[in-house]
N, C-alpha and C. Protein backbone atom coordinates (compact mmCIF):
# COMPACT_ATOMS: atom_id res chain seq x y z
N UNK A 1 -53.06 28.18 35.42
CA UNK A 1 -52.04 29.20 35.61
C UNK A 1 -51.53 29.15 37.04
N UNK A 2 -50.33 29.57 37.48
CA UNK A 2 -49.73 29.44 38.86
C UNK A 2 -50.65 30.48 39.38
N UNK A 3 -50.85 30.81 40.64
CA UNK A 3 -50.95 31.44 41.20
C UNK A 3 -50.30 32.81 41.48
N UNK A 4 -50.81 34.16 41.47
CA UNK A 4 -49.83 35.31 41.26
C UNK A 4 -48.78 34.94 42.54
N UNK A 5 -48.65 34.78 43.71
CA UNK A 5 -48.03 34.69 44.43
C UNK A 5 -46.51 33.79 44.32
N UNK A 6 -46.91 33.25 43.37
CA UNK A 6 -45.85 31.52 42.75
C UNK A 6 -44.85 32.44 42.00
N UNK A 7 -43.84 32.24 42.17
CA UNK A 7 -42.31 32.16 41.65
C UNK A 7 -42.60 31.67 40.13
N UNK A 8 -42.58 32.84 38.89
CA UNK A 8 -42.64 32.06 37.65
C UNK A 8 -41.49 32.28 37.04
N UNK A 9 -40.25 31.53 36.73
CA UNK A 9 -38.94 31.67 36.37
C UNK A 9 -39.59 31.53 34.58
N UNK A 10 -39.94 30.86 34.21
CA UNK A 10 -40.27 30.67 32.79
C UNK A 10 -41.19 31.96 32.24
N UNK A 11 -41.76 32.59 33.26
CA UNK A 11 -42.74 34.03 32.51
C UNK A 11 -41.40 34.93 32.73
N UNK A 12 -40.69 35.24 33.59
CA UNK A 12 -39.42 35.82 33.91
C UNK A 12 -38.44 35.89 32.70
N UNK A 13 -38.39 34.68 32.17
CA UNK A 13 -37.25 34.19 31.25
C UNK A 13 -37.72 34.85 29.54
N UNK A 14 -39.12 34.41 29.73
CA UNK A 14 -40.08 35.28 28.07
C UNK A 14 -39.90 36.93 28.51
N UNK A 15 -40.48 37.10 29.10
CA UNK A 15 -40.52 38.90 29.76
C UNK A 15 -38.96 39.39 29.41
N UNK A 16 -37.82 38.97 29.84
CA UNK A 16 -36.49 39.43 29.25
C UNK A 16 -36.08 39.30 28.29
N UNK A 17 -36.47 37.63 27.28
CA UNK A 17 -36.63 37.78 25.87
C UNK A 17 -36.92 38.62 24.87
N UNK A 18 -38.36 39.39 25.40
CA UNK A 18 -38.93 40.22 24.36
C UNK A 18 -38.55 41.36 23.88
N UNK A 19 -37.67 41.75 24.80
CA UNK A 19 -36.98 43.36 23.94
C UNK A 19 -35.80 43.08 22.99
N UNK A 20 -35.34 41.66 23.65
CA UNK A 20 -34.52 41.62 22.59
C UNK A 20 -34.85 40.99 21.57
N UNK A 21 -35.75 40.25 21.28
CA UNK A 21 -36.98 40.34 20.08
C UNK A 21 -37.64 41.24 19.31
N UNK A 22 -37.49 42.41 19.87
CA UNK A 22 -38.21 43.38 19.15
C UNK A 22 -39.67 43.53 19.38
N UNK A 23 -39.94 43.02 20.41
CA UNK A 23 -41.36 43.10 21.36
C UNK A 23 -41.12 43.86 22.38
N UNK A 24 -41.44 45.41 22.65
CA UNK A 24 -41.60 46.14 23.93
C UNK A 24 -42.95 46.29 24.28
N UNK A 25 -42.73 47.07 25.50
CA UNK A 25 -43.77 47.46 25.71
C UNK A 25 -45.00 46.09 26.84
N UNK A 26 -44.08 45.22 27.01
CA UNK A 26 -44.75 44.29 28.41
C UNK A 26 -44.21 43.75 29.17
N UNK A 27 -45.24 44.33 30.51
CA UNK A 27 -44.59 44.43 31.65
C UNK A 27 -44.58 43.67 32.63
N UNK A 28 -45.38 42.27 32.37
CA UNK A 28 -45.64 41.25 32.82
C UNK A 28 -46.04 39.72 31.95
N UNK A 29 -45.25 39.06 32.21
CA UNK A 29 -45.52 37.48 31.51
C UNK A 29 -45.65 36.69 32.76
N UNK A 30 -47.09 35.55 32.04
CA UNK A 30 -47.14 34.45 33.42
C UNK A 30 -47.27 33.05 31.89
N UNK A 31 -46.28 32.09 32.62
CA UNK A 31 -46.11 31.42 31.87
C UNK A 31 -47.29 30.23 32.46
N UNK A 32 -48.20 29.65 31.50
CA UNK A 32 -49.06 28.47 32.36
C UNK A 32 -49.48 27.81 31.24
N UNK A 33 -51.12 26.71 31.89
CA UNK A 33 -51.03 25.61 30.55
C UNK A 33 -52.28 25.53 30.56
N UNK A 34 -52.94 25.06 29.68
CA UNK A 34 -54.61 25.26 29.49
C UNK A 34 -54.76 24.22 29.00
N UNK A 35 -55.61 23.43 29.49
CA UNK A 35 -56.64 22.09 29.15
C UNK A 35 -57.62 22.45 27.83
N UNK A 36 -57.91 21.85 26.99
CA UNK A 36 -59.25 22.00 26.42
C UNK A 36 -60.02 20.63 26.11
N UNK A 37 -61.58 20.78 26.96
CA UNK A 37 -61.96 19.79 26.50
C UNK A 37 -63.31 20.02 25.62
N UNK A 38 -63.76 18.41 24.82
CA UNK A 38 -65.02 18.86 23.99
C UNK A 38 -65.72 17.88 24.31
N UNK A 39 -66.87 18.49 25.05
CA UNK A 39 -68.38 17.75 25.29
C UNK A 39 -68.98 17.23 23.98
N UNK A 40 -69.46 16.22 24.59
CA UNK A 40 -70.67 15.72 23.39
C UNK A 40 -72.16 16.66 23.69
N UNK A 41 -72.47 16.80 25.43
CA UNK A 41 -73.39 16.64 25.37
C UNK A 41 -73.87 18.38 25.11
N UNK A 42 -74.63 19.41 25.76
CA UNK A 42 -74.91 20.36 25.40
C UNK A 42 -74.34 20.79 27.13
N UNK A 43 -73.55 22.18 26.71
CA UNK A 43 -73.22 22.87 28.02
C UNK A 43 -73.68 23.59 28.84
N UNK A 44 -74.48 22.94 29.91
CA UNK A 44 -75.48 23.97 30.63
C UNK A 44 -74.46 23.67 32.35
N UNK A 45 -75.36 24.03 33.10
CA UNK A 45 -74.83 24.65 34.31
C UNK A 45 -74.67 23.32 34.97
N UNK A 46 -74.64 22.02 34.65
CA UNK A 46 -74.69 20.71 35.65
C UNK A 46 -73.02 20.50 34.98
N UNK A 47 -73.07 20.31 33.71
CA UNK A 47 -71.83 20.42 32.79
C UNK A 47 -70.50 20.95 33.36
N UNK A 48 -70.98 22.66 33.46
CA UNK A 48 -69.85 23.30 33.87
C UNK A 48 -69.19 22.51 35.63
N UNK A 49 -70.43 22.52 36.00
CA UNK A 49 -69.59 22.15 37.43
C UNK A 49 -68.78 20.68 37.36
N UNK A 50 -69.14 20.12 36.50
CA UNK A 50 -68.50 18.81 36.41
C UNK A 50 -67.00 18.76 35.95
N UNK A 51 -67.10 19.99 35.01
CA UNK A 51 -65.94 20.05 34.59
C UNK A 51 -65.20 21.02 35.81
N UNK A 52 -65.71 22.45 36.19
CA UNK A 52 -65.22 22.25 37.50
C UNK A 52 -64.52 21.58 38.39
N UNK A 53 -65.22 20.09 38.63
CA UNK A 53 -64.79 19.33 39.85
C UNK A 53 -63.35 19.11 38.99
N UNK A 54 -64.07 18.27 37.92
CA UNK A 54 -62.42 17.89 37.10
C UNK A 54 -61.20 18.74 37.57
N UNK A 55 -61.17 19.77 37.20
CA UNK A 55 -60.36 20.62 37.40
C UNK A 55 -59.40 20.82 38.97
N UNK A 56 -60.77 20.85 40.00
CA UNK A 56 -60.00 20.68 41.30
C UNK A 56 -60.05 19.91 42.03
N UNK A 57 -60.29 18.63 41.16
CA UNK A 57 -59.67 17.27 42.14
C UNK A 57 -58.50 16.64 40.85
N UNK A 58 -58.52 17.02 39.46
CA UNK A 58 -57.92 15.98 38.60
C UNK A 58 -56.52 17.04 38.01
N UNK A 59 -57.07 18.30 37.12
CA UNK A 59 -56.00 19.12 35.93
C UNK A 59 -55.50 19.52 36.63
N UNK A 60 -55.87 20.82 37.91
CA UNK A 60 -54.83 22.00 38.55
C UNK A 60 -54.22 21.25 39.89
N UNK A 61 -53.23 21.71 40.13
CA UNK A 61 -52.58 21.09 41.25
C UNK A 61 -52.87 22.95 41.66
N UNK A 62 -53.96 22.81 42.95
CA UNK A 62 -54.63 23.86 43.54
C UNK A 62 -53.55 24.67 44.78
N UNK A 63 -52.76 23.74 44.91
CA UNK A 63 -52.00 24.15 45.60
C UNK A 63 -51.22 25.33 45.65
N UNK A 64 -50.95 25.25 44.13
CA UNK A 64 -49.86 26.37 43.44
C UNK A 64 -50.63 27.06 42.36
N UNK A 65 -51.55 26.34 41.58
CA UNK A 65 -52.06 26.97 40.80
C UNK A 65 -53.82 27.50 40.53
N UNK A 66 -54.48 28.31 40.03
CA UNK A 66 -55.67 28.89 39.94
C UNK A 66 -56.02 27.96 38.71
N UNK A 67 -57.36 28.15 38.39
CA UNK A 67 -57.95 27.53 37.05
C UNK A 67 -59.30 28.01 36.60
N UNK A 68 -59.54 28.58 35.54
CA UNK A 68 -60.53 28.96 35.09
C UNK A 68 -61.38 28.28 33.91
N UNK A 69 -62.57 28.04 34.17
CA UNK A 69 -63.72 27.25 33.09
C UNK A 69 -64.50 28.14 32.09
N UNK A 70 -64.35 28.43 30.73
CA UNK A 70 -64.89 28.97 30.01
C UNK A 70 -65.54 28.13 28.65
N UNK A 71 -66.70 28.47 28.63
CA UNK A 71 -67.30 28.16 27.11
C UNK A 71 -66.74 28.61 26.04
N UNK A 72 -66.06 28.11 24.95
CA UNK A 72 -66.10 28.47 23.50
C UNK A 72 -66.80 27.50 22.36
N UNK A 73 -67.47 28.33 21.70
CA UNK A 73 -68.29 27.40 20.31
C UNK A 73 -67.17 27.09 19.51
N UNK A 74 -67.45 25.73 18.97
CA UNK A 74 -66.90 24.91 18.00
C UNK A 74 -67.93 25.17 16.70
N UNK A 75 -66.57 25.44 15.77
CA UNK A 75 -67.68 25.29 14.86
C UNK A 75 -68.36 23.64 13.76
N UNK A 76 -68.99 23.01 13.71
CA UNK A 76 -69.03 21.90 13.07
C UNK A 76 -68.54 21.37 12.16
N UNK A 77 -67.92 20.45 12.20
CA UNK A 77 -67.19 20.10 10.78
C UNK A 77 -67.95 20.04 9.55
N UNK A 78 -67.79 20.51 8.28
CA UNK A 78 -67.91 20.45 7.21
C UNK A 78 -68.31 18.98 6.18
């Protein structure tokens, strides 16, 4: 996601869309982009930081933008 401080013309551009959509009632849009990746191995705390680093040497350009690392379960294929 940009940074709150960053100029977001594209969250700007959805945010004026929505009333005339028939969506009120929000008072802020941040327009950004989310990575997802899937480990093989099991996600413990050596994991996260790795993916970490990924993040702020490889996905976010840190400059302008923030980035956050969260766990979600997959469920197994069938």
């Amino acid at each position: 996601m940009l940074k709150p401080e960053i100029l977001d013309p594209q969250g700007q551009a959805v945010q004026r869309a929505l009333p005339r959509l028939g969506f009120e009632g929000v008072s802020d849009v941040r327009q950004g982009k989310r990575f997802e990746l899937e480990v093989a191995d099991p996600v413990d705390e050596a994991a996260l930081e790795r993916v970490r680093e990924m993040a702020r040497t490889f996905l976010a350009n840190t400059v302008i933008e923030d980035f956050h690392v969260r766990i979600e379960e997959v469920e197994a294929a069938r």
